[in-house]
Protein backbone atom coordinates (compact mmCIF):
# COMPACT_ATOMS: atom_id res chain seq x y z
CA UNK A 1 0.00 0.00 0.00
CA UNK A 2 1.10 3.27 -1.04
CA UNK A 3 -0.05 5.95 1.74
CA UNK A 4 -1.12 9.87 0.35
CA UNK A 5 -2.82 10.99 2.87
CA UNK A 6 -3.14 10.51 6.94
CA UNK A 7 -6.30 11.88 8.88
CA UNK A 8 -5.75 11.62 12.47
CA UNK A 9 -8.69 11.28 14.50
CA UNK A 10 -9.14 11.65 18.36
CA UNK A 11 -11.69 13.72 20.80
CA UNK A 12 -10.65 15.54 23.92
CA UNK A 13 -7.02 14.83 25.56
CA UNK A 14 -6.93 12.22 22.46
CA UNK A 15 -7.18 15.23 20.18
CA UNK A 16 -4.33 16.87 21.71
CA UNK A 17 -2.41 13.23 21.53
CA UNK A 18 -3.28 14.01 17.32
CA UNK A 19 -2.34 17.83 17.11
CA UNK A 20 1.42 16.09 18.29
CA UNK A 21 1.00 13.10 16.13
CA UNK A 22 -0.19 16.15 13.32
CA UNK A 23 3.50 17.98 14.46
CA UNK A 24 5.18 14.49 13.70
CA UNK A 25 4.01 14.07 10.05
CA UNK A 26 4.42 17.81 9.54
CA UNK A 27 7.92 17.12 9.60
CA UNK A 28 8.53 13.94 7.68
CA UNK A 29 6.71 15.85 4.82
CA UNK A 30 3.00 13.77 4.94
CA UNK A 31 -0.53 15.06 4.15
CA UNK A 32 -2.51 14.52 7.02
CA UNK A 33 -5.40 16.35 8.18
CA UNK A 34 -6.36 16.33 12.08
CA UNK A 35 -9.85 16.41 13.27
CA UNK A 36 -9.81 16.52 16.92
CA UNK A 37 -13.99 17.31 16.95
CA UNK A 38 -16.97 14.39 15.69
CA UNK A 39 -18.47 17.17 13.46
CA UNK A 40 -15.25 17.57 11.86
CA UNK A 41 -14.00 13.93 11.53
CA UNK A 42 -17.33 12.89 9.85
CA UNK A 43 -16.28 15.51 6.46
CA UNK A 44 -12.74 14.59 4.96
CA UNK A 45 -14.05 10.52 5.28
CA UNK A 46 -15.98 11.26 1.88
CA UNK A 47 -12.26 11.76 0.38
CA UNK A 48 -10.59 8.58 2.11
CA UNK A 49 -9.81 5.83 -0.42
CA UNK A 50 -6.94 2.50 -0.77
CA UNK A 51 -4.11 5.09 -0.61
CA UNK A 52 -5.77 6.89 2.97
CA UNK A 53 -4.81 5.58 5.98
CA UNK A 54 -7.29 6.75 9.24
CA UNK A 55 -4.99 7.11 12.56
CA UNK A 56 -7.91 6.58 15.53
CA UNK A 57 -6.95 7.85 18.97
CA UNK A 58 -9.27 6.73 21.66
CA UNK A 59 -7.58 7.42 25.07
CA UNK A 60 -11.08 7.93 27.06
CA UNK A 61 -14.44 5.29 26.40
CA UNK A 62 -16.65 8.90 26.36
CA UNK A 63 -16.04 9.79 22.75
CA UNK A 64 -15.01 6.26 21.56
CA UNK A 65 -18.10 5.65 19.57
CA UNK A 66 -17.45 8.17 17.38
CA UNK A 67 -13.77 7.49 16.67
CA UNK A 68 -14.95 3.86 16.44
CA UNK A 69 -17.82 4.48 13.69
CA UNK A 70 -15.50 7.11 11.62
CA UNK A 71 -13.14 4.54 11.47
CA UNK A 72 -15.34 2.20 10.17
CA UNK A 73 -16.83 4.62 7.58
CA UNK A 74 -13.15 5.26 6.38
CA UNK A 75 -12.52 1.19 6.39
CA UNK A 76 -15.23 1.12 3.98
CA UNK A 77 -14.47 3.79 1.44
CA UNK A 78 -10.97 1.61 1.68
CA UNK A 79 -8.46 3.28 3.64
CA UNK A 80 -6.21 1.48 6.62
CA UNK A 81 -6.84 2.27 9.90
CA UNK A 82 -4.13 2.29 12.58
CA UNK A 83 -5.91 2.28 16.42
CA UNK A 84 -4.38 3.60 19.31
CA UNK A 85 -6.16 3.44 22.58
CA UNK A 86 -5.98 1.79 25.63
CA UNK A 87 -8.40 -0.73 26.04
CA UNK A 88 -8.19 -4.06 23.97
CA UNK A 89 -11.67 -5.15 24.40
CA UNK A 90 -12.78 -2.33 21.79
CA UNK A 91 -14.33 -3.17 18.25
CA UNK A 92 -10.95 -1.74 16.87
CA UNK A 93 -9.97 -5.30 16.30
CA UNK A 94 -12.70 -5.93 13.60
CA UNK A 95 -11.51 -2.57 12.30
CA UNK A 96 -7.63 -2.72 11.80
């Protein structure tokens, strides 16, 4: 897979975790586009496709629906989603 464009997704302190990650790929020379609000994250998924891949923060089980179903919307429009959160029991696993 060849990789054009990153969004970064996360809500709350997990936003802030993406702003950094947003820093990071700033400087190795990526497109990426952060969304660190659900009304936000839910736009730039019509644009995700096989060379997209979705980077899903979930540090906190309040907003992890959300970052959960936008994943899954990107997923199906074809991009690769890379999960970072802290509980294992999640639905990321069907996901990633």
């Amino acid at each position: 897979m060849r990789c054009k464009k990153v969004i970064v997704f996360g809500v709350s302190s997990s936003g802030i975790a993406g702003l950094d990650m947003q820093n990071r790929l700033m400087r190795v020379g990526m497109k990426y586009r952060n969304h660190h609000g659900f009304p936000q994250q839910v736009n730039p998924l019509q644009f995700a496709d096989s060379e997209t891949v979705i980077i899903a923060i979930s540090l906190n089980r309040k907003h992890q629906k959300n970052i959960i179903g936008c994943s899954q919307t990107g997923k199906n429009n074809g991009a690769s989603v890379i999960a970072i959160t802290n509980y294992t029991e999640v639905s990321f696993n069907a996901i990633c």
